[in-house]
N, C-alpha and C. Protein backbone atom coordinates (compact mmCIF):
# COMPACT_ATOMS: atom_id res chain seq x y z
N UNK A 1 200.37 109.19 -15.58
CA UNK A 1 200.94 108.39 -14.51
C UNK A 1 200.74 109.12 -13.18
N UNK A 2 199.90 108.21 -12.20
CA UNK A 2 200.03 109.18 -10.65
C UNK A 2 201.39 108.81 -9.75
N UNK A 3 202.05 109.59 -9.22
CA UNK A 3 203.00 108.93 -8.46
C UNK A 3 202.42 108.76 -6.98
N UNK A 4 202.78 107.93 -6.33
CA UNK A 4 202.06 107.27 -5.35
C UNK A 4 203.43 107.60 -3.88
N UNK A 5 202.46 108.35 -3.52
CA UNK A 5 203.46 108.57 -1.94
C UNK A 5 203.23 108.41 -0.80
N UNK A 6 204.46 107.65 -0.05
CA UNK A 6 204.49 107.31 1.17
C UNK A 6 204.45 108.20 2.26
N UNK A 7 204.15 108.67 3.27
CA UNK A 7 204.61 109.26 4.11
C UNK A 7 205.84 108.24 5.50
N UNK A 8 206.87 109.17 5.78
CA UNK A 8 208.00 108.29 6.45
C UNK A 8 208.32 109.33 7.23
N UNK A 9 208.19 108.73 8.99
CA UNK A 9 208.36 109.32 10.06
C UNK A 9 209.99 109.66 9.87
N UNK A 10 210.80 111.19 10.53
CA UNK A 10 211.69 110.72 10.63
C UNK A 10 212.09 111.30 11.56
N UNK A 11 213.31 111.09 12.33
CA UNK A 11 214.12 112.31 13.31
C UNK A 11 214.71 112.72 12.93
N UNK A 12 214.59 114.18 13.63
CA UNK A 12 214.99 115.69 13.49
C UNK A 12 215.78 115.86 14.60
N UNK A 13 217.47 116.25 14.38
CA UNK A 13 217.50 116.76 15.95
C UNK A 13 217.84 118.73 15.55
N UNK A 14 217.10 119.51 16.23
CA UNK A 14 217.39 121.11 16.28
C UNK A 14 218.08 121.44 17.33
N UNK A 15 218.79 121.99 16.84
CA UNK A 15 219.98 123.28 17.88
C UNK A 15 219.02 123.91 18.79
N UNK A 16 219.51 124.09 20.23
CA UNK A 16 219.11 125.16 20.70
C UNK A 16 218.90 126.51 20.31
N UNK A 17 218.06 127.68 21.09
CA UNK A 17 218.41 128.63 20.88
C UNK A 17 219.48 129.73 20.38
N UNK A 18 220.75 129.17 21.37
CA UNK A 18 221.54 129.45 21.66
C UNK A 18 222.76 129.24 20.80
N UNK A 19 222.46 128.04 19.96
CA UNK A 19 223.08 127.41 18.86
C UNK A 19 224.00 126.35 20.02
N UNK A 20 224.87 125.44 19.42
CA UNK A 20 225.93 124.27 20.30
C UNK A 20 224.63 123.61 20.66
N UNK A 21 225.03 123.11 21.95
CA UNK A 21 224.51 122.36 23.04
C UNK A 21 224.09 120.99 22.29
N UNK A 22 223.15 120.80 23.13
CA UNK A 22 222.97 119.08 22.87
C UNK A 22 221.65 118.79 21.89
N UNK A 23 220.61 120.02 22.15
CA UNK A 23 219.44 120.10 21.17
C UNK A 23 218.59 119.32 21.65
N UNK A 24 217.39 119.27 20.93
CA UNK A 24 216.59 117.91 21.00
C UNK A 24 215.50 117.67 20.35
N UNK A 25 215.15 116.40 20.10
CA UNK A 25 215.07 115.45 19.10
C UNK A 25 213.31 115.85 18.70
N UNK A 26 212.99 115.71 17.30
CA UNK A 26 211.86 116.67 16.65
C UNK A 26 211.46 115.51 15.83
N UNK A 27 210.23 115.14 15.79
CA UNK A 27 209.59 114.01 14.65
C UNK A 27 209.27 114.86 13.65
N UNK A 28 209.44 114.48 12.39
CA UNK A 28 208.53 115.07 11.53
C UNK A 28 208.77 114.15 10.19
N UNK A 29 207.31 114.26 9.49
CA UNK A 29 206.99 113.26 8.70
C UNK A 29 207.38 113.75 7.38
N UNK A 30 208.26 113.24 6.39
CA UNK A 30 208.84 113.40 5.09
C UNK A 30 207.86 112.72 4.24
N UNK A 31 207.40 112.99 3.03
CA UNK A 31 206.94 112.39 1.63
C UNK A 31 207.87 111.63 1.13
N UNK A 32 207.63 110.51 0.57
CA UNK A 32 208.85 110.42 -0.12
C UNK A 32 207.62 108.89 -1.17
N UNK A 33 208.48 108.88 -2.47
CA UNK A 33 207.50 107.79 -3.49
C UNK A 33 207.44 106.62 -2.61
N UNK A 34 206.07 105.98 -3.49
CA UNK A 34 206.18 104.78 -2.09
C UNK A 34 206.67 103.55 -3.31
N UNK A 35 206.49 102.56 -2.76
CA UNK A 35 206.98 100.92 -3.66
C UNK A 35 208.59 101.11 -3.20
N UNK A 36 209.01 101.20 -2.87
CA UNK A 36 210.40 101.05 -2.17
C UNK A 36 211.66 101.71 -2.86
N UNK A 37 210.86 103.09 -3.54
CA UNK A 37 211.76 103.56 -3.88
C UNK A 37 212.34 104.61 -2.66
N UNK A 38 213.58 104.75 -2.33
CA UNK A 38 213.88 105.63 -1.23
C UNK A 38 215.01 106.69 -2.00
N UNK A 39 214.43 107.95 -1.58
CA UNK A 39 214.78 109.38 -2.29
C UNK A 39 216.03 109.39 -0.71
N UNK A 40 215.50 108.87 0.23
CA UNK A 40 216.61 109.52 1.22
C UNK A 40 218.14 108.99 1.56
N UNK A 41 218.90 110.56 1.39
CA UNK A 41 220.41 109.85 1.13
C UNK A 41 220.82 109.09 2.19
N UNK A 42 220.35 109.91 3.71
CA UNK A 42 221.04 109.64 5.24
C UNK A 42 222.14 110.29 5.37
N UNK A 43 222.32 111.44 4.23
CA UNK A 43 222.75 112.93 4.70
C UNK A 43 221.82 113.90 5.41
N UNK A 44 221.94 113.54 6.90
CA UNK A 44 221.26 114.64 7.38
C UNK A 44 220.88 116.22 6.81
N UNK A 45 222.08 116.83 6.76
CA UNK A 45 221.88 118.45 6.32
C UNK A 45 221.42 117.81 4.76
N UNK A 46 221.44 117.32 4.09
CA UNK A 46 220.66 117.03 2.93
C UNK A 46 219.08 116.81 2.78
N UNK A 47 219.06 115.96 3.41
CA UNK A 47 217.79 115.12 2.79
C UNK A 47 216.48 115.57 4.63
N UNK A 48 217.15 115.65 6.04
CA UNK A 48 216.21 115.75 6.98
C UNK A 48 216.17 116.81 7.26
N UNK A 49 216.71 117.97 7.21
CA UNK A 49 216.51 119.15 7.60
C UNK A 49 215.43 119.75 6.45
N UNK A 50 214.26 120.31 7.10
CA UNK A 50 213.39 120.72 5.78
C UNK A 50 213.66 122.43 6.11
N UNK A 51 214.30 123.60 5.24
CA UNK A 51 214.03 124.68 5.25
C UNK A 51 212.77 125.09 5.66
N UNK A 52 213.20 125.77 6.80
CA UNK A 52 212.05 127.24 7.61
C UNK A 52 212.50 128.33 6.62
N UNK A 53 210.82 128.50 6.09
CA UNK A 53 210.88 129.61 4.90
C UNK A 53 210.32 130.72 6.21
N UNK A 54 210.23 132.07 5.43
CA UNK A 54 209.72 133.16 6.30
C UNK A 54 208.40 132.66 6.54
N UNK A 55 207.03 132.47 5.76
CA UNK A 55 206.16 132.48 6.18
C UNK A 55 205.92 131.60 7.41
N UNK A 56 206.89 130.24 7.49
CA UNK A 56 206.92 129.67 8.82
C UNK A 56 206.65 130.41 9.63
N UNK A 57 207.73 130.99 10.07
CA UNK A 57 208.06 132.18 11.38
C UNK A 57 207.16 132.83 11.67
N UNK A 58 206.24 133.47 10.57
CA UNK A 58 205.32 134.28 10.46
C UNK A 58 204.20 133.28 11.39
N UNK A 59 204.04 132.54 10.81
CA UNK A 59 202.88 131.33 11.44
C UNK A 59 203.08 131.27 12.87
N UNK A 60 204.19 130.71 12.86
CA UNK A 60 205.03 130.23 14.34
C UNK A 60 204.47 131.33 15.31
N UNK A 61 205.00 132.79 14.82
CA UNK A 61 205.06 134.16 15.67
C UNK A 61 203.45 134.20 15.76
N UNK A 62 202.27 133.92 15.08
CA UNK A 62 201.18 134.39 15.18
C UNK A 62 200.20 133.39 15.93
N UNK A 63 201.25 132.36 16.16
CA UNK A 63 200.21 131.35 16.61
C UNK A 63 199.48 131.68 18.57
N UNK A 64 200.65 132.32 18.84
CA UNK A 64 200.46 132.23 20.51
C UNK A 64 200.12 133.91 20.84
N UNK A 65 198.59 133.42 20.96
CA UNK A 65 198.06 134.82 22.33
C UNK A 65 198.66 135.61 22.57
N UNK A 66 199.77 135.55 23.17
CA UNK A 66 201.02 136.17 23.88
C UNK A 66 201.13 137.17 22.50
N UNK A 67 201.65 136.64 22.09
CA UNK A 67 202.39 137.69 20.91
C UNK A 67 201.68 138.35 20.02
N UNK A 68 200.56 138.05 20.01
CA UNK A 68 198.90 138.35 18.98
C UNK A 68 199.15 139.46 19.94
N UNK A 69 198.73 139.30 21.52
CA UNK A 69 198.75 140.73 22.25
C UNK A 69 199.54 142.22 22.14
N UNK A 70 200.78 141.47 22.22
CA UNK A 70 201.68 142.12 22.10
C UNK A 70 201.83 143.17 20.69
N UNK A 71 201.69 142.34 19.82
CA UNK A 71 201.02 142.88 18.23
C UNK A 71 200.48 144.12 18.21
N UNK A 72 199.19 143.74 19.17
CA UNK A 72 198.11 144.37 18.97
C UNK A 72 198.37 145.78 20.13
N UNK A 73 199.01 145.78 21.10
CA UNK A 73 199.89 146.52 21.91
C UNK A 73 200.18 148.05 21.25
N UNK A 74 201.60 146.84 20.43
CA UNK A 74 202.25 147.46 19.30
C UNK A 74 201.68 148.46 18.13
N UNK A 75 200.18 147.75 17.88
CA UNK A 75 199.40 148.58 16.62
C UNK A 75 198.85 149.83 17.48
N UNK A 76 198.76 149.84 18.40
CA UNK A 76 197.58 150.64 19.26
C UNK A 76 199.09 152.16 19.63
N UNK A 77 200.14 151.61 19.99
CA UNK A 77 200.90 152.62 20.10
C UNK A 77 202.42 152.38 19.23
N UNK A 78 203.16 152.40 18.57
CA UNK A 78 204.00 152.00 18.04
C UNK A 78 205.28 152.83 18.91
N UNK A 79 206.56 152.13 19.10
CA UNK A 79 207.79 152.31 20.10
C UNK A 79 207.77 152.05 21.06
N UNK A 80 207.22 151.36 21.92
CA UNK A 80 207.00 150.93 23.63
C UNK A 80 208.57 150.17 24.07
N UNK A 81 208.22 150.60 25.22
CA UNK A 81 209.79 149.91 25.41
C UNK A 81 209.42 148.74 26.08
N UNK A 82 210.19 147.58 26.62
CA UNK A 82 209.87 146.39 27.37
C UNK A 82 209.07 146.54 28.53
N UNK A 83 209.64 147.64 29.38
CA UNK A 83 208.82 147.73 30.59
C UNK A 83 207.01 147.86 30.29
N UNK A 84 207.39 148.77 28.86
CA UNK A 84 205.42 149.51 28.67
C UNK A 84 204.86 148.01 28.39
N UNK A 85 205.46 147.61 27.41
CA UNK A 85 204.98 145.97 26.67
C UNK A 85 204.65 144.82 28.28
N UNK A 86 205.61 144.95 28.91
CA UNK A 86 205.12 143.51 30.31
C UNK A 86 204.22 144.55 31.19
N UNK A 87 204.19 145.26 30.99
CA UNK A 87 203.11 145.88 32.59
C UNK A 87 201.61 145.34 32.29
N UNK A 88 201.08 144.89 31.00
CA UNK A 88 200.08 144.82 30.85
C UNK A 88 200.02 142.88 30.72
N UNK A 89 200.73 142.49 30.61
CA UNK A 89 201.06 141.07 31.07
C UNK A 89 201.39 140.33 32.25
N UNK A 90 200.61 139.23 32.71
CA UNK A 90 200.84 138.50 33.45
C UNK A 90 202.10 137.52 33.87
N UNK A 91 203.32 138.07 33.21
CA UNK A 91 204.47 136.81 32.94
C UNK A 91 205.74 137.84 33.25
N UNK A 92 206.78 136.93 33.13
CA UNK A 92 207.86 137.65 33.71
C UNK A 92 208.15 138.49 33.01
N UNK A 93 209.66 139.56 32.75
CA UNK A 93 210.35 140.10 31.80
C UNK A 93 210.65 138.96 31.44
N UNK A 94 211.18 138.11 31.65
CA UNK A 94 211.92 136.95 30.12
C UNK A 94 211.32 136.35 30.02
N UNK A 95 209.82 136.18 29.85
CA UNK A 95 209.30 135.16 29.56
C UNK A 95 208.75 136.56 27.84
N UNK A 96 208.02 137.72 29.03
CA UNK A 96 208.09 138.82 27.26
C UNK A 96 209.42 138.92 26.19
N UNK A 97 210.69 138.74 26.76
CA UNK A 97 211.58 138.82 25.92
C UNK A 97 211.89 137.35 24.87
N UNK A 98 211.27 136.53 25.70
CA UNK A 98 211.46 135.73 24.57
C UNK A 98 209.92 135.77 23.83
N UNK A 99 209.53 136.05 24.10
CA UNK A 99 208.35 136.05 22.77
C UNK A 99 208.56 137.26 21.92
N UNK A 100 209.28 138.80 22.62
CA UNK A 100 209.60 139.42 21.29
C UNK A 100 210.44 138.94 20.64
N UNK A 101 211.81 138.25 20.95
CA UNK A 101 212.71 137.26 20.32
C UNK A 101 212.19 136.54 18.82
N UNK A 102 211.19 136.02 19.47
CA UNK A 102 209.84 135.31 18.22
C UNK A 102 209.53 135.94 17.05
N UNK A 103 209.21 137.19 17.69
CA UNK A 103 208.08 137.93 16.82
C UNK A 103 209.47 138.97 16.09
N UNK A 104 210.99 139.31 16.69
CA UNK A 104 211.93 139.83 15.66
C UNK A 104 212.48 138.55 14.70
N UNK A 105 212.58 137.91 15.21
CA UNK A 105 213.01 136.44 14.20
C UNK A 105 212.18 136.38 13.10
N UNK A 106 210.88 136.87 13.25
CA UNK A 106 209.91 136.63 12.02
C UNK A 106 210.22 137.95 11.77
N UNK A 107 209.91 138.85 11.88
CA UNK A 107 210.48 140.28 11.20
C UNK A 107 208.94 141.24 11.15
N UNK A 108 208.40 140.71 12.44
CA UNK A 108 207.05 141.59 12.62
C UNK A 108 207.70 142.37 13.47
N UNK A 109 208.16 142.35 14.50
CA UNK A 109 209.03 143.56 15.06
C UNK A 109 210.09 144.26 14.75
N UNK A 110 210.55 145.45 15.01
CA UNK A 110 211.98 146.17 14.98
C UNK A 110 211.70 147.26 15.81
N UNK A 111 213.37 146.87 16.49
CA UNK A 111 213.76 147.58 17.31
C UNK A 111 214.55 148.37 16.97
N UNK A 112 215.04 149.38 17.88
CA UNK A 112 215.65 150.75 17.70
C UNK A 112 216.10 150.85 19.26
N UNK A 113 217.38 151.33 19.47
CA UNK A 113 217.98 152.18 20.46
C UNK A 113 217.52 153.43 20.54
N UNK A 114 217.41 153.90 21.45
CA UNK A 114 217.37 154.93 21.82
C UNK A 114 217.94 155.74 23.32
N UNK A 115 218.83 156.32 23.41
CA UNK A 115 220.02 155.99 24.12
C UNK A 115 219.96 154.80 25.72
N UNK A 116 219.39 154.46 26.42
CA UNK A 116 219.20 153.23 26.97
C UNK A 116 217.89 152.71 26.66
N UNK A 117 217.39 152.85 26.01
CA UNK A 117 215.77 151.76 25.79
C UNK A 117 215.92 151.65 24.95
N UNK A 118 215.59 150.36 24.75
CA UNK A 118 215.24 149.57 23.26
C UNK A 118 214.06 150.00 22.99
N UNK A 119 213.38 150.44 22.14
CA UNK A 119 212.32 150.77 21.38
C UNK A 119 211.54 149.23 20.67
N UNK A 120 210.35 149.28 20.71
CA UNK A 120 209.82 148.15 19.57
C UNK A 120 208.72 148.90 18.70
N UNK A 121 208.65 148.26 17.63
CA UNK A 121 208.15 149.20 16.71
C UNK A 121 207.44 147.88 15.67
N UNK A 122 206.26 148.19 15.65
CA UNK A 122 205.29 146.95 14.65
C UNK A 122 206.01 146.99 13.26
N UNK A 123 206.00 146.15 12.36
CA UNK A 123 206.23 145.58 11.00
C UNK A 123 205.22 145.21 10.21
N UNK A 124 204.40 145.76 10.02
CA UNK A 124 203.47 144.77 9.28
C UNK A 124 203.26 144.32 8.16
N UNK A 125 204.53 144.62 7.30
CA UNK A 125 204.66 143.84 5.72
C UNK A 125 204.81 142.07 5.85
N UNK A 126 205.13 141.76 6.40
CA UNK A 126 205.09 140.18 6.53
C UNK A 126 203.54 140.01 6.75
N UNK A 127 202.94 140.78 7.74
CA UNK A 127 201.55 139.65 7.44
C UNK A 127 201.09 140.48 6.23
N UNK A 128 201.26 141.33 5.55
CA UNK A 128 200.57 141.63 4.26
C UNK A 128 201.31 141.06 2.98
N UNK A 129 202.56 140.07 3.51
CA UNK A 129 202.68 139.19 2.35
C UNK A 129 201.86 137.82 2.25
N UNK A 130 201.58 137.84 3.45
CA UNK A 130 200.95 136.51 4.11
C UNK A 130 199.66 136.60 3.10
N UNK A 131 199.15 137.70 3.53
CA UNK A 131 197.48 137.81 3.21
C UNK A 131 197.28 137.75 1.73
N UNK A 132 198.31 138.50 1.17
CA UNK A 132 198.83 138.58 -0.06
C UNK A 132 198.73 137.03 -0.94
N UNK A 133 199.44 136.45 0.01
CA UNK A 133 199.99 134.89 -0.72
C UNK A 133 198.75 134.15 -0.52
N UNK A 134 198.05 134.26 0.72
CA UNK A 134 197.54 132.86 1.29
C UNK A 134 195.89 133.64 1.47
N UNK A 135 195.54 134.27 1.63
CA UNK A 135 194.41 135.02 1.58
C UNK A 135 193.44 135.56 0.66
N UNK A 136 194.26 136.79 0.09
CA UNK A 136 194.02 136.92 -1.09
C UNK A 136 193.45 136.36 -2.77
N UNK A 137 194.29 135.49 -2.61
CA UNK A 137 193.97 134.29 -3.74
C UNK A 137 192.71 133.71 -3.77
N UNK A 138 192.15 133.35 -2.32
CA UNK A 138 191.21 132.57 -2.09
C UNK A 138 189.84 133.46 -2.21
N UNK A 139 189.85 134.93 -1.84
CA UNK A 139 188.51 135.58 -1.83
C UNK A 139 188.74 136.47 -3.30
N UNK A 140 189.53 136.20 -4.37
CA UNK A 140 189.18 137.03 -5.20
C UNK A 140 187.73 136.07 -5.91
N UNK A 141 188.01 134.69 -6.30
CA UNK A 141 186.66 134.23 -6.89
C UNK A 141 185.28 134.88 -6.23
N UNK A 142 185.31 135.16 -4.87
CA UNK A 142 184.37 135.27 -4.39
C UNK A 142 183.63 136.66 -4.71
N UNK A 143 184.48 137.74 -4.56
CA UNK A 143 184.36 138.96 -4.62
C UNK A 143 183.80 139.12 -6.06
N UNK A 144 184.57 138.19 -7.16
CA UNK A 144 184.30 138.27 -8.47
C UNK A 144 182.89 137.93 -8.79
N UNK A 145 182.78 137.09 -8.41
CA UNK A 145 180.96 136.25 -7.84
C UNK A 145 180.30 137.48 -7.43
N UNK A 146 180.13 138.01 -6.03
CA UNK A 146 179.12 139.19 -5.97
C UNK A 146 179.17 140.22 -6.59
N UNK A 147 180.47 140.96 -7.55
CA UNK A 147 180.30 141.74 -8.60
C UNK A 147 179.64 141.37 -9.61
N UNK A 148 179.51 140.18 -9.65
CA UNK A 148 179.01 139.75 -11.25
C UNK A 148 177.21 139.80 -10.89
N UNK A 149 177.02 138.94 -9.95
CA UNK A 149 175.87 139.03 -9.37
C UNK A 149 175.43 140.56 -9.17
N UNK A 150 176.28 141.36 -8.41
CA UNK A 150 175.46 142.67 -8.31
C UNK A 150 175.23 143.52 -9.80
N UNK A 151 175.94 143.41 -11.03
CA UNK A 151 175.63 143.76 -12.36
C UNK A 151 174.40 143.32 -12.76
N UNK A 152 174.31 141.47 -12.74
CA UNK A 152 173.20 141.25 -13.34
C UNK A 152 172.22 141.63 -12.49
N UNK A 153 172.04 141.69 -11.84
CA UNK A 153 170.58 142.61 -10.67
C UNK A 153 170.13 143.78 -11.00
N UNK A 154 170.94 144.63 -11.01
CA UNK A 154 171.17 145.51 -11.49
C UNK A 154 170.88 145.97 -13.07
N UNK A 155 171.04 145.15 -13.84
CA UNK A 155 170.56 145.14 -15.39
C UNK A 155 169.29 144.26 -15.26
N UNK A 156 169.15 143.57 -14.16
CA UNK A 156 167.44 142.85 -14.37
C UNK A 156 166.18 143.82 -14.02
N UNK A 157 167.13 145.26 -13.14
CA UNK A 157 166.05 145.95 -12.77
C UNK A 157 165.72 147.13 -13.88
């Protein structure tokens, strides 16, 4: 039996940053069986809120330039404080603080005090779960392929 699915627009409304406030309003498209069967209760926190897993964040944090830089900042010297991180950027201090905001929410950064500077310090087990999960998988056939290939060559010579 195939089950046959609909896709169904729905609204999302997300909290601010800040959490409270008024939020605002997010489309996003739900699966759900099609022929008129409807899975959805119209319990919001039930059925429209879809869990942000980590690798989201991870995505989210890697998608924008900005923070790829910053990353890469980070790999080149590890502990910089805010001032070292914006001198080499074109944008305000809060426009860098909210993109490290980003990139600690996903858990590629950590910070440290150090008696008045915040310290930042790279993470890089999240993208090596990433690569792990979503990477990995995909180039072992391949790798397996030119080992096999480089044997038989090798026994043809």
């Amino acid at each position: 039996m195939v089950a046959r699915i609909a896709v169904v627009d729905v609204l999302l409304v997300s909290r601010g940053a800040v959490g409270g406030g008024r939020g605002r309003e997010v489309g996003r498209s739900v699966a759900q069986p099609a022929g008129g069967e409807s899975r959805l209760t119209g319990d919001h926190l039930v059925t429209y809120l879809v869990p942000v897993t980590d690798d989201d964040l991870v995505f989210k944090a890697l998608a924008d330039p900005t923070r790829r830089f910053l990353l890469d900042q980070l790999f080149v010297r590890d502990g910089r404080t805010l001032t070292e991180l914006e001198s080499d950027l074109e944008m305000t201090r809060f426009g860098v603080m909210k993109h490290l905001r980003v990139l600690e929410e996903a858990g590629l950064v950590v910070t440290r005090r150090s008696g008045r500077e915040k310290l930042h310090f790279l993470n890089p087990v999240p993208i090596r779960l990433i690569h792990d999960r979503w990477i990995d998988k995909y180039t072992e056939r391949r790798v397996t392929a030119l080992t096999d290939l480089k044997h038989s060559l090798e026994e043809a010579q």
